[in-house]
Protein backbone atom coordinates (compact mmCIF):
# COMPACT_ATOMS: atom_id res chain seq x y z
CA UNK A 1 0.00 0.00 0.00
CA UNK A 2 1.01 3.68 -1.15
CA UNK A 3 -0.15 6.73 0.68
CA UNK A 4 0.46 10.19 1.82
CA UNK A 5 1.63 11.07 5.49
CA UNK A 6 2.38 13.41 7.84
CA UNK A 7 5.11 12.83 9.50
CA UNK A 8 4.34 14.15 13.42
CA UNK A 9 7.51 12.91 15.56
CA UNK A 10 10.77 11.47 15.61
CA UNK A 11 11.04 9.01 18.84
CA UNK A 12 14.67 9.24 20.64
CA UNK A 13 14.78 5.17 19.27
CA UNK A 14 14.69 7.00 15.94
CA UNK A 15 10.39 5.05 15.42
CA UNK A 16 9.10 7.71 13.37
CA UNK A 17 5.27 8.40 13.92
CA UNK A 18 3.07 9.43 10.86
CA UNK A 19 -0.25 10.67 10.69
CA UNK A 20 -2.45 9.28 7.16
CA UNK A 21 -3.35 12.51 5.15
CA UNK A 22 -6.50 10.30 4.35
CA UNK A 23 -7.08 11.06 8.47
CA UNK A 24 -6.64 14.38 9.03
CA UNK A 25 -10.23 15.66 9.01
CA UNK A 26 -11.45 12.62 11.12
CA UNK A 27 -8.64 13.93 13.37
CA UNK A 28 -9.58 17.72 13.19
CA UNK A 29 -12.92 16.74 14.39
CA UNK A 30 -11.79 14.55 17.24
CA UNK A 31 -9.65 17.44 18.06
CA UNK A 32 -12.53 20.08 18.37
CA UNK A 33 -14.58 17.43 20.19
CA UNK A 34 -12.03 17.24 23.14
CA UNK A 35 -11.51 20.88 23.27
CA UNK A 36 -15.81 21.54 23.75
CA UNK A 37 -15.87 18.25 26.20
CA UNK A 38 -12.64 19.61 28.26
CA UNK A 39 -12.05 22.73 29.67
CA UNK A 40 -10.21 24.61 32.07
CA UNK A 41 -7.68 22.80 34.13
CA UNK A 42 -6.56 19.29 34.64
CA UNK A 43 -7.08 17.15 37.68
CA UNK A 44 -6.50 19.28 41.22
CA UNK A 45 -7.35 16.24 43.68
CA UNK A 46 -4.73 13.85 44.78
CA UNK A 47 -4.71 10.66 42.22
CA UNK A 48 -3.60 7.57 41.79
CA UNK A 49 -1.86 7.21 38.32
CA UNK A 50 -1.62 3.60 36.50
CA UNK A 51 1.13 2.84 33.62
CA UNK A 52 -1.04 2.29 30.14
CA UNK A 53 -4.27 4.70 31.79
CA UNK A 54 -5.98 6.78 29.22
CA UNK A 55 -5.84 10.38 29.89
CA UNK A 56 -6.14 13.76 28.09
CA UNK A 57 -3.30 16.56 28.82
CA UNK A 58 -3.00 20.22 28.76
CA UNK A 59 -0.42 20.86 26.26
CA UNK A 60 1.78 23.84 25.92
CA UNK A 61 -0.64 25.73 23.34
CA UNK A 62 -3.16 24.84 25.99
CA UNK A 63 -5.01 22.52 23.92
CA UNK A 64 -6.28 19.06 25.25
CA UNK A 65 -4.72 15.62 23.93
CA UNK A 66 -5.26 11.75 24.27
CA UNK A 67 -2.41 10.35 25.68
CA UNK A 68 -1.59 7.52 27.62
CA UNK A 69 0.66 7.34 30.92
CA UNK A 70 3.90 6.23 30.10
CA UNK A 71 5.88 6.32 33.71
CA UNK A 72 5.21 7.61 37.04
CA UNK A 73 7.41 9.75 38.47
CA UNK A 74 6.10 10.75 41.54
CA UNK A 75 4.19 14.54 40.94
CA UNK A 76 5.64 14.31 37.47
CA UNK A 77 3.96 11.54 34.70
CA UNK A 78 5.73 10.79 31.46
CA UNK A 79 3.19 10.43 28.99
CA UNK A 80 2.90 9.49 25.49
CA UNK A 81 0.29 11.56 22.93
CA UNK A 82 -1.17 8.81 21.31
CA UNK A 83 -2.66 10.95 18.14
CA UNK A 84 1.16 12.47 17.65
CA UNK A 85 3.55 10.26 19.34
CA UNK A 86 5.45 12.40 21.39
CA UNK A 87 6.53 11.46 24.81
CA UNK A 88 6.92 13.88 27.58
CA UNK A 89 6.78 14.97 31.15
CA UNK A 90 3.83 16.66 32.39
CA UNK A 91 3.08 18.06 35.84
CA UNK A 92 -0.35 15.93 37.33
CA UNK A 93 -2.02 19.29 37.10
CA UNK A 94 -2.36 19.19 33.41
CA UNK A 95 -3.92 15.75 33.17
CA UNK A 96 -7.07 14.53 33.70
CA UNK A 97 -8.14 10.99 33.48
CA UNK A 98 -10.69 9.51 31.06
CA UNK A 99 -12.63 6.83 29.34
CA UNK A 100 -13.63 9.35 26.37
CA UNK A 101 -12.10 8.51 23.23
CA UNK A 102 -10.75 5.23 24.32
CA UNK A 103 -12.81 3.28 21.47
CA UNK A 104 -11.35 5.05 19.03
CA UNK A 105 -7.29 3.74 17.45
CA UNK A 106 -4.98 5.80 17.52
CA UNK A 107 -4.29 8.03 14.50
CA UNK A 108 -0.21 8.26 14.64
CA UNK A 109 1.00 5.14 13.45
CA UNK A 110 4.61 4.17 14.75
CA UNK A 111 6.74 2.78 11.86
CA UNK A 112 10.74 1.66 11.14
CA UNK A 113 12.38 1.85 8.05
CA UNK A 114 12.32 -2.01 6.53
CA UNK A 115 15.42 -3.42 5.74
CA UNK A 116 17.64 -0.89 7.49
CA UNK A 117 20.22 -1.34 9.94
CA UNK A 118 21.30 2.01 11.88
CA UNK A 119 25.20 2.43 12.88
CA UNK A 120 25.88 0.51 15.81
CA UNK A 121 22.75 -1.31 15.78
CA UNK A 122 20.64 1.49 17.28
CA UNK A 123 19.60 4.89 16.16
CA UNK A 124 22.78 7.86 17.29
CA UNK A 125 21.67 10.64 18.78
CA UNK A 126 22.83 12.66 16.21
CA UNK A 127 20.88 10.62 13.55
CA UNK A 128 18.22 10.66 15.58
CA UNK A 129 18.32 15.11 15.47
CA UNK A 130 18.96 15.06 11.84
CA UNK A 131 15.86 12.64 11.54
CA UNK A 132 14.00 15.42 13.17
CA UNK A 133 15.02 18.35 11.54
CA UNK A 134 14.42 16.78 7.87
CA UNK A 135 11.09 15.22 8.32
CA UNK A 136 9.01 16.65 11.27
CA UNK A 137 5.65 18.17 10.25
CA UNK A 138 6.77 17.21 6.31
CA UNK A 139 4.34 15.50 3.92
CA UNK A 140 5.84 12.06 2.83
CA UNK A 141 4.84 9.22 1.10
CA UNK A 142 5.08 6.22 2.77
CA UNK A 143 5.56 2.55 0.86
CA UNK A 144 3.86 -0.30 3.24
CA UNK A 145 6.58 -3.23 2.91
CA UNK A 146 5.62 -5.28 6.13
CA UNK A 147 2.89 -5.31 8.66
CA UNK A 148 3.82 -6.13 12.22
CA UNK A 149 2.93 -9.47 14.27
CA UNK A 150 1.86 -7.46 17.38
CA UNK A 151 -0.47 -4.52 15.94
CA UNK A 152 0.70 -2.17 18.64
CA UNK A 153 4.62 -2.77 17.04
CA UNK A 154 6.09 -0.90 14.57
CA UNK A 155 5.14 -1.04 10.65
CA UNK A 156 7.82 -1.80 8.62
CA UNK A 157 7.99 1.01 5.41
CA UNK A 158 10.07 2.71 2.98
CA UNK A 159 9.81 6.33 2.87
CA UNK A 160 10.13 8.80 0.17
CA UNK A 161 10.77 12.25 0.66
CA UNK A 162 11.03 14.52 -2.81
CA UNK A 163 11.10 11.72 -5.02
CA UNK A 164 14.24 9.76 -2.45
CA UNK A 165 14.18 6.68 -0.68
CA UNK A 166 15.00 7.84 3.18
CA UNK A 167 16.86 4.49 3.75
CA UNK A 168 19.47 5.10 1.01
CA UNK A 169 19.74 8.75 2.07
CA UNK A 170 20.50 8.11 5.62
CA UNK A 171 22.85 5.33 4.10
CA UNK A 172 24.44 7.86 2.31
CA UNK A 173 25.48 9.57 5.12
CA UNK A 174 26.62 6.66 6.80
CA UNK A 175 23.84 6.80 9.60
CA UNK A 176 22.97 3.07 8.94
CA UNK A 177 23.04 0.40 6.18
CA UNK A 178 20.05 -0.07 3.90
CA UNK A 179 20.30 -3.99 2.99
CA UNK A 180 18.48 -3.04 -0.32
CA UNK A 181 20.28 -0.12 -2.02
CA UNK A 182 18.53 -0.65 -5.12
CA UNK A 183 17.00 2.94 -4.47
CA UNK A 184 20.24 4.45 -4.70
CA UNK A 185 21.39 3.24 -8.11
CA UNK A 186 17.53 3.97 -9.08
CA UNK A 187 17.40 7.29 -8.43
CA UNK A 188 20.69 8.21 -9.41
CA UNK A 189 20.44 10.38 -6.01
CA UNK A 190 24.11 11.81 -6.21
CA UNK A 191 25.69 11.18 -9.27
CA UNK A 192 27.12 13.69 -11.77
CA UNK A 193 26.53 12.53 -14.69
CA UNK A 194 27.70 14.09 -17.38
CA UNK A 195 25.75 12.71 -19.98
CA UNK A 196 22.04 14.22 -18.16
CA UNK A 197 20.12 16.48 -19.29
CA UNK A 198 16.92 18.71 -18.78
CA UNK A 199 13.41 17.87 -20.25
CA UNK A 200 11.75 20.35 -22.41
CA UNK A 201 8.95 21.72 -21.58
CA UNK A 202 5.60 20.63 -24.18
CA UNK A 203 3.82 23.28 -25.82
CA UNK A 204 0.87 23.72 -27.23
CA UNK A 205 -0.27 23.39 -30.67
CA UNK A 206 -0.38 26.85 -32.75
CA UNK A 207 -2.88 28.88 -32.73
CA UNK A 208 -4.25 27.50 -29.35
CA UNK A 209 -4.44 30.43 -26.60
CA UNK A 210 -3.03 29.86 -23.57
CA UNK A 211 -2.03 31.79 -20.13
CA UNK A 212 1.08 32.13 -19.88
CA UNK A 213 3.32 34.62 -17.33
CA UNK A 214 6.95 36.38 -18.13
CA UNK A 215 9.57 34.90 -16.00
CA UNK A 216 12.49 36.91 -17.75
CA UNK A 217 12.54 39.59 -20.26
CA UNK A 218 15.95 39.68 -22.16
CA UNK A 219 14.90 42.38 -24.53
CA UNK A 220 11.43 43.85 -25.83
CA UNK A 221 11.23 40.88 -28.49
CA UNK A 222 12.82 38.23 -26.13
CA UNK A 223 11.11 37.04 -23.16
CA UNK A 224 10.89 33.81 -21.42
CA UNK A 225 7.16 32.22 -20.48
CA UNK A 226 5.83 30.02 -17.91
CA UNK A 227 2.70 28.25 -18.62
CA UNK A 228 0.25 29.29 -15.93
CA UNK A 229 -0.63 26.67 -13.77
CA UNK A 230 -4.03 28.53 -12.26
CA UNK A 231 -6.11 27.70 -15.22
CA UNK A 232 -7.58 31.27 -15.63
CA UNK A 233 -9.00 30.57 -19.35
CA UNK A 234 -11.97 28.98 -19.44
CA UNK A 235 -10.55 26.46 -22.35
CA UNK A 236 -7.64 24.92 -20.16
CA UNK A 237 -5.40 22.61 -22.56
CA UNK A 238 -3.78 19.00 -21.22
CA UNK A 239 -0.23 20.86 -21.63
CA UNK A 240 -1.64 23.58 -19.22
CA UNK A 241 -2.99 20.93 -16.63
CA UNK A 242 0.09 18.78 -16.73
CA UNK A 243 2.80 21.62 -16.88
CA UNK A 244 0.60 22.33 -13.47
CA UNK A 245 0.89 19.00 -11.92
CA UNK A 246 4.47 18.89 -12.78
CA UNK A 247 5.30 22.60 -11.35
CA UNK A 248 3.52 21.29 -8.10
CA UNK A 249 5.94 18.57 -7.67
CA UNK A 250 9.34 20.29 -9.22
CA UNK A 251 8.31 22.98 -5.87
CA UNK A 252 7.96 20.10 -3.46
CA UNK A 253 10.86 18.30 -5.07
CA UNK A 254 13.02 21.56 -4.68
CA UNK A 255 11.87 22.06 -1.34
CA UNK A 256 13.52 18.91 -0.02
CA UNK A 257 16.61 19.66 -1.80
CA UNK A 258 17.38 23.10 0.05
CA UNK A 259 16.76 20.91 3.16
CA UNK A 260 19.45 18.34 2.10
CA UNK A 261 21.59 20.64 -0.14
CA UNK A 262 24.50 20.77 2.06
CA UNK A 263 25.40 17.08 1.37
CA UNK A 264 25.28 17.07 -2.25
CA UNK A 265 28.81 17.53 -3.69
CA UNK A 266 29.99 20.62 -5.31
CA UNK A 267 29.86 20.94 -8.87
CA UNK A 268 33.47 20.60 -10.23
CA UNK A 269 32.92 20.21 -13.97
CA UNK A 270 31.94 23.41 -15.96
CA UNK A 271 31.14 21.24 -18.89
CA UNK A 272 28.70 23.42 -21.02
CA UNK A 273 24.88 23.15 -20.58
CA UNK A 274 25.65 20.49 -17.77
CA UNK A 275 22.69 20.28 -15.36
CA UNK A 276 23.48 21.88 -11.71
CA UNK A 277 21.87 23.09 -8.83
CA UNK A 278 23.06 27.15 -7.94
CA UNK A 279 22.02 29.25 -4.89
CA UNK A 280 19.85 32.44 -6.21
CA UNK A 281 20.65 35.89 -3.91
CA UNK A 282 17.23 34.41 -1.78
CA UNK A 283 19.78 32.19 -0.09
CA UNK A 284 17.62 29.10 -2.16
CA UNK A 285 18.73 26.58 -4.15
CA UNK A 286 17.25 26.03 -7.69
CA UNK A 287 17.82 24.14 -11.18
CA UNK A 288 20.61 25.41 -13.27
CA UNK A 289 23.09 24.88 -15.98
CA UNK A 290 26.37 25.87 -16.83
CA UNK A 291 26.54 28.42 -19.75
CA UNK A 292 30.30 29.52 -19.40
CA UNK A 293 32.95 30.49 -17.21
CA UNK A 294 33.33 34.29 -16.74
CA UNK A 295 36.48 34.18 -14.92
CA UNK A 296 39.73 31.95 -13.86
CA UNK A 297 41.13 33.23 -10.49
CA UNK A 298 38.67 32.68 -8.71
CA UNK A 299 36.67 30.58 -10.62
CA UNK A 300 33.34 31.99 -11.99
CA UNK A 301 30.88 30.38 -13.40
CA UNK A 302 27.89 32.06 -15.82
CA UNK A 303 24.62 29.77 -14.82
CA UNK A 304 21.11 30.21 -16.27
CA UNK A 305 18.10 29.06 -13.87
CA UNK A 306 16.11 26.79 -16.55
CA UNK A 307 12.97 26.98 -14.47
CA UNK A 308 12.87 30.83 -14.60
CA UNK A 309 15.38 32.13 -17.98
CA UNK A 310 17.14 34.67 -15.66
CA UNK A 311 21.59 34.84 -14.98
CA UNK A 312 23.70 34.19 -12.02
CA UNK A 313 27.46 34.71 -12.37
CA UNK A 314 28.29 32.52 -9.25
CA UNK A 315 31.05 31.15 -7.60
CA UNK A 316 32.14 27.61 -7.08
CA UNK A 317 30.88 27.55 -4.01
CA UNK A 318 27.28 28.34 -4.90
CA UNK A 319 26.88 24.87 -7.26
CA UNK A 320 26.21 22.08 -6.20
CA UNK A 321 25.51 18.65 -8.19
CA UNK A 322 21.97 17.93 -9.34
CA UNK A 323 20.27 14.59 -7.76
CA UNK A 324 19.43 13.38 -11.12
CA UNK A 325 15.66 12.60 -10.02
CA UNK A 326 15.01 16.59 -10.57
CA UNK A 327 15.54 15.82 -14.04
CA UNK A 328 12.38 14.30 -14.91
CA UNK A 329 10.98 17.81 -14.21
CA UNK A 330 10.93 19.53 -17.92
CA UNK A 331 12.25 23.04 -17.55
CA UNK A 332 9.32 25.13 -16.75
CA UNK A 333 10.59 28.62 -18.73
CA UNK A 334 10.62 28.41 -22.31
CA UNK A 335 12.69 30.81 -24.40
CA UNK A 336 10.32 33.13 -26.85
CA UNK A 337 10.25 35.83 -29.49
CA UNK A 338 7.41 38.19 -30.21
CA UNK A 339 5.67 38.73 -32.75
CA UNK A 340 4.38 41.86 -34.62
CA UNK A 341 6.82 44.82 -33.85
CA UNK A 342 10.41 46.18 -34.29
CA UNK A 343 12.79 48.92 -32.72
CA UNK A 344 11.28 52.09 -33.90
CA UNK A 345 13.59 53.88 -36.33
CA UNK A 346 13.20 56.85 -34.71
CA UNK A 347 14.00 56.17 -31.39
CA UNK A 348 16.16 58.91 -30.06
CA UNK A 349 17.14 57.66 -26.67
CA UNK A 350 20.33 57.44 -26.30
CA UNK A 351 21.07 55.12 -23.93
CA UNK A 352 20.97 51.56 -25.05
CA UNK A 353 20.69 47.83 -23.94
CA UNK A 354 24.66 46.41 -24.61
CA UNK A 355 23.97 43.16 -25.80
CA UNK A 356 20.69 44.19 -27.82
CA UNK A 357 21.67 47.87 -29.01
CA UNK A 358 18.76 47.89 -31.48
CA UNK A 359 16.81 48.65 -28.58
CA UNK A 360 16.91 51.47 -26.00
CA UNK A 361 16.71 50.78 -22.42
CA UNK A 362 13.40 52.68 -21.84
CA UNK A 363 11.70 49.91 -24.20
CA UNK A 364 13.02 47.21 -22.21
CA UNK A 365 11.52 48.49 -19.10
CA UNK A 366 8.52 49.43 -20.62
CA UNK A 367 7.94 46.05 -21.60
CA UNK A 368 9.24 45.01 -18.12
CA UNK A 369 5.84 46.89 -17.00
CA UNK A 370 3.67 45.60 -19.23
CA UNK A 371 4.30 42.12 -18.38
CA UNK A 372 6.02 41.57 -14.84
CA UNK A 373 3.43 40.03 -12.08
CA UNK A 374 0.45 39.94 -15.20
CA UNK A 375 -1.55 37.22 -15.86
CA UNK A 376 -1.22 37.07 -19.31
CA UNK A 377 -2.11 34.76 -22.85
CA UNK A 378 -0.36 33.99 -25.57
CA UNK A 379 -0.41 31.67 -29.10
CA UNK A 380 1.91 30.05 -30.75
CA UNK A 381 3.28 31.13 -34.24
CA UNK A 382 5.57 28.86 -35.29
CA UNK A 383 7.86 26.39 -33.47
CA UNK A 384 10.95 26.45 -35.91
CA UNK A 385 13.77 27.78 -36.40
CA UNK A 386 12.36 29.65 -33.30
CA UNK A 387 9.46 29.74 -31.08
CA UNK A 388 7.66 32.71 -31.92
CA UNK A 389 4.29 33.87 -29.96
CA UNK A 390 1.75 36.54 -30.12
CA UNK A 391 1.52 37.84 -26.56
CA UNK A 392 -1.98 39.35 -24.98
CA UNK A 393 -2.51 41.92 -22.08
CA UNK A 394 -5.27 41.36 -19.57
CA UNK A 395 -7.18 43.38 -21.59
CA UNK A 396 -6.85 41.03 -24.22
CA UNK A 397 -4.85 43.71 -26.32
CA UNK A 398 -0.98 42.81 -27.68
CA UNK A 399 1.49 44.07 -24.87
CA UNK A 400 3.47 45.37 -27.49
CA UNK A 401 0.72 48.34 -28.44
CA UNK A 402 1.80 50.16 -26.00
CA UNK A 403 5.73 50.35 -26.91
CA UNK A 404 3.97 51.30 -30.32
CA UNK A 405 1.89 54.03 -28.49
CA UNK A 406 5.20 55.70 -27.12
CA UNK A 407 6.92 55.36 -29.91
CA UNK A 408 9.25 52.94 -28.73
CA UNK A 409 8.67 50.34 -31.35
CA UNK A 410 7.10 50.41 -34.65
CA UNK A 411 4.75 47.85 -36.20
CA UNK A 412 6.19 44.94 -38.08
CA UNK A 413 4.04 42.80 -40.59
């Protein structure tokens, strides 16, 4: 069985407890019904606590909790929440004891990784931390591999995270050994291979109108386009829907990458168009490739961000090898000429883009305006030797009217 999860707690034996997206509104509800049925304080009168009893506590956000008494420890109780997992010492005050709720299972289920043995046969501490920081209140998908004997013991899974296996990960980084590495050759998780290379993106056919935003604008007639994934026409192609469904995951994917970026190796081949991951001046980590390198001592490298069109000049230090499972992403920004217009000839500004001269500067931020942050449409030309588009306002009028209007650019049939 394959399904979504929650991941709620990391025990200190490294059991990791995960909640079934499936259950979250059953849980919600139970939630809401403890908080109307309890109220105020926990238990004042002197009591006489039982290992295993059923209970509800006073957590710190001063909500109220199943949970189940651990260990008594004279004033103090150790107790477990049984809908999250964690374990932890509460004063007597903030319990109170119950038979509410006890017909109803648990919703955290404990589970181990299957097949995987940690370092020194049980879970470091230091694992056990790392454990924490990477997956606690993430959204996993979990791969049932074997149910327990006992149910109250542990199910055995394999857990994904961004498209990884967990097992081979932490075996990566020599926190235990997975007996089934499979997942590692797989996946491809931290290879540089030179041979890889990015997917391109699938259009639509010509003459279809789709939404579109700018990601980049090079010059007036360049721009690169993301196909918008919030469906705003009313006729909504399958490229749209799947360049959607495959932005939604490249973002999640990404996500768990800046959370394990720091042990993927540094790029050290500048091989032309090679696939990389490069740190934008957000501090976050994105898709990349290698266009050039700008300079020797120190190394710089020119990188492009595929998912976006714009630049980085960046130093070694700021690549990083791609885990090749980001490749199956197709690029999401697609290169693009406009149709329909030309620099005007009469364009008497004086100062000039440098790598487009044919254009002044006050075009290129005109267009800038007319496009950055709109939700826009465009259609498709041709295809070859270039993609060429016509591209549409909000107002359903071409952008480029208004360069036109200002005498910026000039129309071109």
């Amino acid at each position: 069985k394959v399904f979504q999860a929650l991941v709620s707690c990391i025990g200190g034996d490294g059991t990791i407890y995960i909640i079934p997206k499936s259950c979250e509104t059953a849980l919600n509800k139970l939630m809401a019904e403890i908080q109307n049925t309890f109220q105020g304080l926990g238990l004042l009168i002197p009591y006489c606590w039982k290992k295993g009893e059923a209970c509800v506590v006073r957590g710190s956000d001063t909500m109220w909790y199943r949970a189940k008494i651990v260990e008594v420890r004279g004033s103090t109780l150790q107790v477990q929440y049984i809908d999250h997992g964690y374990i932890e010492s509460i004063p007597q005050c903030h319990l109170y004891p119950t038979t509410f709720y006890t017909g109803i299972p648990p919703f955290c289920i404990p589970c181990q990784l299957y097949k995987t043995l940690p370092t020194g046969n049980f879970w470091q501490q230091d694992a056990v931390d790392y454990l924490e920081e990477l997956l606690k209140n993430e959204e996993v998908e979990i791969h049932v591999e074997e149910l327990p004997h006992n149910p109250w013991d542990k199910l055995s899974i394999s857990l994904y995270f961004g498209g990884m296996s967990l097992s081979s990960f932490m075996a990566y980084q020599k926190y235990c050994v997975a007996e089934d590495c499979q997942d590692m050759q797989k996946l491809g998780v931290f290879e540089g291979d030179l041979s890889a290379s990015y997917l391109l993106q699938p259009l639509p056919l010509p003459g279809e109108t789709f939404a579109v935003t700018v990601s980049h604008v090079v010059s007036p007639k360049e721009v690169y386009i993301c196909l918008d994934s919030s469906g705003s026409l009313r006729k909504r192609s399958h490229t749209g829907r799947a360049a959607s469904c495959d932005s939604e995951s490249l973002d999640k994917a990404l996500k768990w990458c800046n959370k394990i970026v720091k042990t993927l190796p540094h790029l050290t081949n500048f091989k032309k168009e090679l696939p990389c991951l490069a740190e934008y001046v957000d501090g976050l980590w994105y898709r990349a490739k290698v266009l050039s390198i700008t300079q020797l001592v120190p190394v710089k490298i020119l990188v492009q961000f595929v998912d976006y069109g714009t630049y980085l000049v960046a130093p070694t230090s700021r690549l990083r090898r791609i885990p090749l499972h980001l490749l199956k992403y197709p690029v999401q920004a697609v290169r693009v000429l406009l149709a329909g217009f030309k620099p005007a000839s009469d364009d008497k500004n004086m100062e000039r883009i440098p790598y487009s001269p044919e254009w002044s500067l006050k075009a290129l931020w005109t267009m800038v305006d007319c496009v950055e942050g709109k939700s826009l449409s465009a259609s498709i030309l041709t295809v070859s030797p270039e993609v060429t588009i016509s591209l549409y306002g909000d107002d359903r009028n071409l952008v480029h009217l208004k360069l036109v209007e200002m005498g910026l650019a000039e129309l071109d049939e």
